[in-house]
N, C-alpha and C. Protein backbone atom coordinates (compact mmCIF):
# COMPACT_ATOMS: atom_id res chain seq x y z
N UNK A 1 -7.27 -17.84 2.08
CA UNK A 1 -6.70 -16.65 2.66
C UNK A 1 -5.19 -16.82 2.76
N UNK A 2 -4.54 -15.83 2.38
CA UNK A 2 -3.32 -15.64 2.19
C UNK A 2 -2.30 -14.91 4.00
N UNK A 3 -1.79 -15.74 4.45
CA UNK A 3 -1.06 -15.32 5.68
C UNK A 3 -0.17 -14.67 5.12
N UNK A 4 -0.20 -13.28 5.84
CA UNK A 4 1.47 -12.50 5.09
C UNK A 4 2.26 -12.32 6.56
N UNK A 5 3.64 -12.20 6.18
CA UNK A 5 4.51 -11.90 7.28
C UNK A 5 4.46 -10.85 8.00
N UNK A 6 4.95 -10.85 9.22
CA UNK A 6 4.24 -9.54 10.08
C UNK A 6 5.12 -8.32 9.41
N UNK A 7 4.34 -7.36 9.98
CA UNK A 7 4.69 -6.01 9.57
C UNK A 7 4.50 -5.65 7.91
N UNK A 8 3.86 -6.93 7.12
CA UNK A 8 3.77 -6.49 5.87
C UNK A 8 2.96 -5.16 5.25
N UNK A 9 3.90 -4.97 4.23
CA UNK A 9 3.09 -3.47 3.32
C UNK A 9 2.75 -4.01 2.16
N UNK A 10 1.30 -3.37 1.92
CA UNK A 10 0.99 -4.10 0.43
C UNK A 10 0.85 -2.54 0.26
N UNK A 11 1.34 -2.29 -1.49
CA UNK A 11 2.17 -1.23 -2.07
C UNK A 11 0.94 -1.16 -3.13
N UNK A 12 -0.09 -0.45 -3.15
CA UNK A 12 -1.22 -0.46 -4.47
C UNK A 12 -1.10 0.62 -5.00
N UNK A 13 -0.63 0.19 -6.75
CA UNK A 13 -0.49 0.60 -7.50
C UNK A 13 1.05 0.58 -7.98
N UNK A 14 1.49 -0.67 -7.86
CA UNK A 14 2.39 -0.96 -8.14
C UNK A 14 3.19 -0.79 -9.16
N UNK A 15 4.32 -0.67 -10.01
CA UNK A 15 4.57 -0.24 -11.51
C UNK A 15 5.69 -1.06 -11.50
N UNK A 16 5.86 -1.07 -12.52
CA UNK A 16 7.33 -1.94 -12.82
C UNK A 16 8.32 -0.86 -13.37
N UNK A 17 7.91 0.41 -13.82
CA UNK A 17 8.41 2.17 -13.86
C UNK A 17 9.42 2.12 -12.86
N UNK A 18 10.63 2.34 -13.10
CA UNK A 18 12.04 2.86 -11.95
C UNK A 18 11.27 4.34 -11.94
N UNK A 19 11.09 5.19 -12.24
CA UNK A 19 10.29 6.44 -12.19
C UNK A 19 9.34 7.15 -11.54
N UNK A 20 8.27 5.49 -11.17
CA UNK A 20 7.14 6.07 -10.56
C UNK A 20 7.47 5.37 -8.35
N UNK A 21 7.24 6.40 -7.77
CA UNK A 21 6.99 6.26 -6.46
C UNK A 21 6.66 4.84 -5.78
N UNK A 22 6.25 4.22 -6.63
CA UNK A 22 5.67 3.09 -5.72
C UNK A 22 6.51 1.99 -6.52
N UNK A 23 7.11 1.90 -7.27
CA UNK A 23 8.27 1.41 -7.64
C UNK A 23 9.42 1.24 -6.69
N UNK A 24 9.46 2.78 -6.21
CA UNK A 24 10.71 3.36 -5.84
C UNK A 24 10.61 2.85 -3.44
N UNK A 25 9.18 2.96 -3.65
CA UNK A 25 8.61 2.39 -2.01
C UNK A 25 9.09 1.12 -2.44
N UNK A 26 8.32 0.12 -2.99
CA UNK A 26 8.83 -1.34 -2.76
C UNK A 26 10.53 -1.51 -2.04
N UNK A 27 11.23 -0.76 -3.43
CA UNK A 27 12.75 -0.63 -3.46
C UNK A 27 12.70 -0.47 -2.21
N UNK A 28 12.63 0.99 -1.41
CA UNK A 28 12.77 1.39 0.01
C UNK A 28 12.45 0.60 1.27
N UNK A 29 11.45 0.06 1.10
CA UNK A 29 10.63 -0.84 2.30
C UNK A 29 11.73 -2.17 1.95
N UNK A 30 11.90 -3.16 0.94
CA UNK A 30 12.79 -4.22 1.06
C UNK A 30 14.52 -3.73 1.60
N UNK A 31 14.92 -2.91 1.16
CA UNK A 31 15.97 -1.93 1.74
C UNK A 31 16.16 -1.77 3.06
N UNK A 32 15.17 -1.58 3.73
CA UNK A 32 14.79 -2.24 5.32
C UNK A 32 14.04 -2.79 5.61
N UNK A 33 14.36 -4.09 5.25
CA UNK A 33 14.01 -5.41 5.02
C UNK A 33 12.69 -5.84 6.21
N UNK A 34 11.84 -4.89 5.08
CA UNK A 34 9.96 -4.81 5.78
C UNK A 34 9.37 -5.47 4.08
N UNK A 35 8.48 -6.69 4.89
CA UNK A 35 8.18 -7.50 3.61
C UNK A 35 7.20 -6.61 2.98
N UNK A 36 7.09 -6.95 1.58
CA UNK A 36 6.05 -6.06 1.16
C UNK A 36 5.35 -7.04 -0.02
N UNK A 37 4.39 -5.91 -0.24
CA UNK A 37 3.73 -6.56 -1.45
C UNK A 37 3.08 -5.88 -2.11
N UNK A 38 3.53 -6.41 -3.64
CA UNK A 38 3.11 -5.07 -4.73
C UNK A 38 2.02 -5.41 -5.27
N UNK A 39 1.31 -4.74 -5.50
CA UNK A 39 -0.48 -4.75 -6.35
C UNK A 39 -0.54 -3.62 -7.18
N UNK A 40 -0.83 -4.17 -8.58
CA UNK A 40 -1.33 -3.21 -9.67
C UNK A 40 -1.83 -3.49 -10.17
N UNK A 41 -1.95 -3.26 -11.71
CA UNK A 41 -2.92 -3.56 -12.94
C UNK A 41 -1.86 -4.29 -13.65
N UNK A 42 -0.99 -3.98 -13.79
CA UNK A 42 0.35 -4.39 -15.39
C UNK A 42 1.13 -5.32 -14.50
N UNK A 43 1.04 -6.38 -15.36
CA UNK A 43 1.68 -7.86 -15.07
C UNK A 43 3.12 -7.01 -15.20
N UNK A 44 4.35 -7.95 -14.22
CA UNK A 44 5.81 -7.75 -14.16
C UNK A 44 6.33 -8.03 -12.82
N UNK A 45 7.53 -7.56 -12.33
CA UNK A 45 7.91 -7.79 -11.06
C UNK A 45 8.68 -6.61 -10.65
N UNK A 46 8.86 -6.52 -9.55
CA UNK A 46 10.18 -5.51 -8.83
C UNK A 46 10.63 -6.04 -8.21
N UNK A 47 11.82 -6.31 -7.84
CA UNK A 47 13.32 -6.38 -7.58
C UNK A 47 13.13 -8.09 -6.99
N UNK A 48 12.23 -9.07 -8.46
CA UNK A 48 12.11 -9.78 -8.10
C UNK A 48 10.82 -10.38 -7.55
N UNK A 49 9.87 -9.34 -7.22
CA UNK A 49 8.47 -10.21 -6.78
C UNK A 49 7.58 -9.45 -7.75
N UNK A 50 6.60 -10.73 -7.77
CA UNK A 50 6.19 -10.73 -9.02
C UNK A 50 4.77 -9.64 -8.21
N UNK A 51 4.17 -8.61 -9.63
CA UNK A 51 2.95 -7.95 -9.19
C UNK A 51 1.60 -8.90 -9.17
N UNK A 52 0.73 -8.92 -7.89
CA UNK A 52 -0.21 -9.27 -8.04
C UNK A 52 -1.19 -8.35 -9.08
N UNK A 53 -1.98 -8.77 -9.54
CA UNK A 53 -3.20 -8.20 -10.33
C UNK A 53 -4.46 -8.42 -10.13
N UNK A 54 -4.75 -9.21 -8.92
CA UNK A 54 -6.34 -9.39 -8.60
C UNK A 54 -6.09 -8.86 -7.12
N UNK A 55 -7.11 -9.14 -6.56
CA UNK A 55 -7.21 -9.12 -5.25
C UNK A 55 -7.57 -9.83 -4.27
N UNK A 56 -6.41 -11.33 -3.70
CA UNK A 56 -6.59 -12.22 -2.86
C UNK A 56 -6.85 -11.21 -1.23
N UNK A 57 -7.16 -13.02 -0.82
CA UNK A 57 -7.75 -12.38 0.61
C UNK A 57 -6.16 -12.42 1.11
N UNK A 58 -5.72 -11.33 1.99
CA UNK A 58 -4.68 -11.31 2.88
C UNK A 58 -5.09 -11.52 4.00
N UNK A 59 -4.26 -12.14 5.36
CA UNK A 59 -4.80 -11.73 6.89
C UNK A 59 -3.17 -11.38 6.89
N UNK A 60 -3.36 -10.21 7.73
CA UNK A 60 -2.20 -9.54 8.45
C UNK A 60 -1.85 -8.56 7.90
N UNK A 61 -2.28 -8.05 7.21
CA UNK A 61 -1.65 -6.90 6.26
C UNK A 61 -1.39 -5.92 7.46
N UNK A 62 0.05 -5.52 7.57
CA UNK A 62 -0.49 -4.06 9.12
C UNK A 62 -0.70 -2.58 7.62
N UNK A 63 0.31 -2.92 6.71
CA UNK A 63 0.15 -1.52 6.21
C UNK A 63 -0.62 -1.35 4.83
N UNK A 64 -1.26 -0.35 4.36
CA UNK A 64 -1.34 -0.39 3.05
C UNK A 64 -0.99 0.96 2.35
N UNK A 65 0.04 1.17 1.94
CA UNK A 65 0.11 2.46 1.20
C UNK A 65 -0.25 2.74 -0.24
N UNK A 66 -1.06 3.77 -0.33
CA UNK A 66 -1.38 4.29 -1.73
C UNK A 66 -0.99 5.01 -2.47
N UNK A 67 -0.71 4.46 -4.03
CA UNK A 67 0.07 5.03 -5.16
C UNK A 67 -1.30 5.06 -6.29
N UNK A 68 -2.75 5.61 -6.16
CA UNK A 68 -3.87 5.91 -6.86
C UNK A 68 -4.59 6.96 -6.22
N UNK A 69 -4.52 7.31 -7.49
CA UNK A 69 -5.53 8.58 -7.16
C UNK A 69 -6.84 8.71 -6.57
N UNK A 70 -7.60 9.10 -5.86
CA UNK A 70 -9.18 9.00 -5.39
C UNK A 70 -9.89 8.25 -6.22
N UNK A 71 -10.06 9.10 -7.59
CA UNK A 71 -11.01 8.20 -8.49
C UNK A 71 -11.12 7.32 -8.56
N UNK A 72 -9.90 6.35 -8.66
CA UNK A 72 -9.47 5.26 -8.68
C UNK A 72 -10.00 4.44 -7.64
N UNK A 73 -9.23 4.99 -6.20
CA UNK A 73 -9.81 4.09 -4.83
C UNK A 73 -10.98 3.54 -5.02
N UNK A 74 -12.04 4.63 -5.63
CA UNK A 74 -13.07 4.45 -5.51
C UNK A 74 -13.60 2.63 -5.70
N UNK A 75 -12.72 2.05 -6.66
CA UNK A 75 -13.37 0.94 -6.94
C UNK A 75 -12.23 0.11 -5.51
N UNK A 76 -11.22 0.76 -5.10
CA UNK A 76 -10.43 -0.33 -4.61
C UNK A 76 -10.75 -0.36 -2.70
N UNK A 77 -11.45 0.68 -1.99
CA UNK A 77 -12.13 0.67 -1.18
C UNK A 77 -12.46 -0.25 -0.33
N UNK A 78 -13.83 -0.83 -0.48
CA UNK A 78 -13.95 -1.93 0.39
C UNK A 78 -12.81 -3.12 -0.13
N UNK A 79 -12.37 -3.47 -0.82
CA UNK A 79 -11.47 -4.08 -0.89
C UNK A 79 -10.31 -3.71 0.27
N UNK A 80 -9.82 -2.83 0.25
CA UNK A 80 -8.37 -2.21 1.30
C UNK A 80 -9.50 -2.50 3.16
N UNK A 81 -10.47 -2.28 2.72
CA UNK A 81 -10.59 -2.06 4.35
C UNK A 81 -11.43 -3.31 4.57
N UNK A 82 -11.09 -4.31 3.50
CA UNK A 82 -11.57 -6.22 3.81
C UNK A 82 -10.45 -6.84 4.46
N UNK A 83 -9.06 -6.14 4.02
CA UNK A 83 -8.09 -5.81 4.50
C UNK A 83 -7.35 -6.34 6.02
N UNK A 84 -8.19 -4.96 6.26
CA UNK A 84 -8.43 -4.68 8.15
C UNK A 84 -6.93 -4.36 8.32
N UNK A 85 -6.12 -3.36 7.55
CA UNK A 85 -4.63 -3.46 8.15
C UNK A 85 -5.37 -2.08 9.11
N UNK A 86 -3.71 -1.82 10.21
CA UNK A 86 -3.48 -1.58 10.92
C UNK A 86 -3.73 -0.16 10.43
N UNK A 87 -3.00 0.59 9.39
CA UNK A 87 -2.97 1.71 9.15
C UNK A 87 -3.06 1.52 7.42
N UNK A 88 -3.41 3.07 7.06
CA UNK A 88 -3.31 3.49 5.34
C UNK A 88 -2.55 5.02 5.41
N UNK A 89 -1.29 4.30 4.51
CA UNK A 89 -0.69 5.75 4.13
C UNK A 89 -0.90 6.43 2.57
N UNK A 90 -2.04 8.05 2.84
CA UNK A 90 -2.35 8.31 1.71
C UNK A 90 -0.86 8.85 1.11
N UNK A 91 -0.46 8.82 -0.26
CA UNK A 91 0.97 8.99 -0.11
C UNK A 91 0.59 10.69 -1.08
N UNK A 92 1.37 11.16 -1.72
CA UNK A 92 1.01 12.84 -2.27
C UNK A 92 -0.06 12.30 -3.39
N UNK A 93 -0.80 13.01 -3.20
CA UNK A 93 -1.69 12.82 -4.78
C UNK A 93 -2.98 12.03 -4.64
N UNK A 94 -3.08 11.30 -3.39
CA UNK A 94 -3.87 10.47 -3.17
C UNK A 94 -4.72 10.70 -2.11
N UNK A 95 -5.04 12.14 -1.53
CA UNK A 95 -5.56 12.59 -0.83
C UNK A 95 -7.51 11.89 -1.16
N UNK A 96 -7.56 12.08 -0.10
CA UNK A 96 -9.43 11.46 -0.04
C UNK A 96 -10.10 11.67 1.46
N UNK A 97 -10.30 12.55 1.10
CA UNK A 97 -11.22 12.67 3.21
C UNK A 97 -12.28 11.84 3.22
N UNK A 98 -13.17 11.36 2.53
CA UNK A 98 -14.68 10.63 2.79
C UNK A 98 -13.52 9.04 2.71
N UNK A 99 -12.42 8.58 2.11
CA UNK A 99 -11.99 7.62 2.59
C UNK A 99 -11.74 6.87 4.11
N UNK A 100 -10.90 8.01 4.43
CA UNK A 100 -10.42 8.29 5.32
C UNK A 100 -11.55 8.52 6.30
N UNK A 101 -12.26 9.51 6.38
CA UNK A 101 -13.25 8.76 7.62
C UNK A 101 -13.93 7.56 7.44
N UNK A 102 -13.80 7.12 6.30
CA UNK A 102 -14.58 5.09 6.22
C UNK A 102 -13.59 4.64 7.23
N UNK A 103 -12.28 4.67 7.19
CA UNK A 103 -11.15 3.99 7.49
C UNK A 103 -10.93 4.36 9.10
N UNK A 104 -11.25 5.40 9.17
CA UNK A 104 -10.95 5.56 10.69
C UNK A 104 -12.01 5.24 11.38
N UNK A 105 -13.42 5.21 10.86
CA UNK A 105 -14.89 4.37 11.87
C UNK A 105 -14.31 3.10 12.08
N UNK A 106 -13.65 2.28 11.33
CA UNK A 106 -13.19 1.02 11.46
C UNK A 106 -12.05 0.89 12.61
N UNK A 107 -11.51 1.67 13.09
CA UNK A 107 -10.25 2.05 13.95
C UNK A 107 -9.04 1.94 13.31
N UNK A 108 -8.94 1.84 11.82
CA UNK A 108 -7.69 2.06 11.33
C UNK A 108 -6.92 3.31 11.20
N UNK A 109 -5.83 3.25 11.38
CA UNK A 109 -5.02 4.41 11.40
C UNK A 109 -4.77 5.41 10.45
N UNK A 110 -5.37 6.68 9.52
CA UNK A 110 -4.42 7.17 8.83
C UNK A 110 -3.52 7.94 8.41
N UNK A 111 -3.23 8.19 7.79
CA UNK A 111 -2.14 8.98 7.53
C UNK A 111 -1.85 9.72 6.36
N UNK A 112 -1.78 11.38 6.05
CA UNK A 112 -1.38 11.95 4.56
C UNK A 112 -0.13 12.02 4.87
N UNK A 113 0.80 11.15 4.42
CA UNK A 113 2.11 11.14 4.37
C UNK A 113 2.80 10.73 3.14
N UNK A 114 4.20 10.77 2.97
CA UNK A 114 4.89 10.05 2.00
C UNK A 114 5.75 8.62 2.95
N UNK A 115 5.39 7.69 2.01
CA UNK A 115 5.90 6.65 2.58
C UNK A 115 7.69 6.67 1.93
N UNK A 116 7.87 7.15 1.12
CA UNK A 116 9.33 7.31 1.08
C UNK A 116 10.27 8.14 2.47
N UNK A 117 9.43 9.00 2.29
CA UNK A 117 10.02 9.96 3.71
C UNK A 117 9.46 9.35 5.25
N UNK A 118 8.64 8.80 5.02
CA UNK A 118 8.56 8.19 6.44
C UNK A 118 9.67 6.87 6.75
N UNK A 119 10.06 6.36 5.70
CA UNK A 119 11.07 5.55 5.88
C UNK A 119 12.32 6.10 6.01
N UNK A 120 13.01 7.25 5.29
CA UNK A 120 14.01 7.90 5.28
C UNK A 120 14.43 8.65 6.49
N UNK A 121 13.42 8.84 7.05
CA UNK A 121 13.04 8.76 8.71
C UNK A 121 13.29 8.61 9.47
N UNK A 122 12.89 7.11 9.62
CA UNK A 122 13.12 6.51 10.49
C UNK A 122 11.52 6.72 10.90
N UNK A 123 10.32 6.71 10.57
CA UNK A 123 8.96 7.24 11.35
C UNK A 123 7.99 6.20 10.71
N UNK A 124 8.77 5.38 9.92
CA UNK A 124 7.65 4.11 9.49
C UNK A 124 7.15 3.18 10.31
């Protein structure tokens, strides 16, 4: 099991794309210097850390924000809520209500938000 630093965000669906959103979160969250951690499919890095591609055990994760679509979750699911973070931010596009009540029987927090704008904020 992997100890992560407090307040960490693991960022799923990570891209190595300057283009795509969750590219552009990593950028934002290290920017105010909230550790993070990127997870995708496509080997590479952002601004320096390298993307995971499997799925180790974390303890501490508080956040997990999502850059996949429902369909998708579908396989990544019990995985996110083996998890046990604190909260899940669905970010645009990634809407899922039958998730989301899995996630909240567990007492996790969620949220249909953008994690760019919740940082720009100040509401992260």
């Amino acid at each position: 099991m992997i100890k992560t630093p407090p307040k960490a965000t693991l960022v799923l669906g990570a891209s190595t794309n300057p283009e795509r959103y969750s590219f552009k979160a990593v950028h934002a969250l290290l920017g105010q210097n909230l550790p993070v951690i990127p997870l995708g499919v496509k080997k590479g890095s952002i601004a320096g850390i390298e993307i995971i591609n499997d799925r180790p055990e974390f303890e501490g994760v508080d956040t997990v924000t999502l850059y996949i679509n429902s369909n998708v979750q579908q396989d990544w699911q019990d995985y996110i809520l083996s998890l046990n973070p604190r909260r899940i931010i669905f970010n645009p596009g990634t809407e899922n209500p039958e998730f989301y009540a899995r996630a909240q029987k567990l007492g996790i927090d969620v949220q249909e938000a953008c994690t760019l704008v919740l940082l720009a904020t100040n509401q992260f």
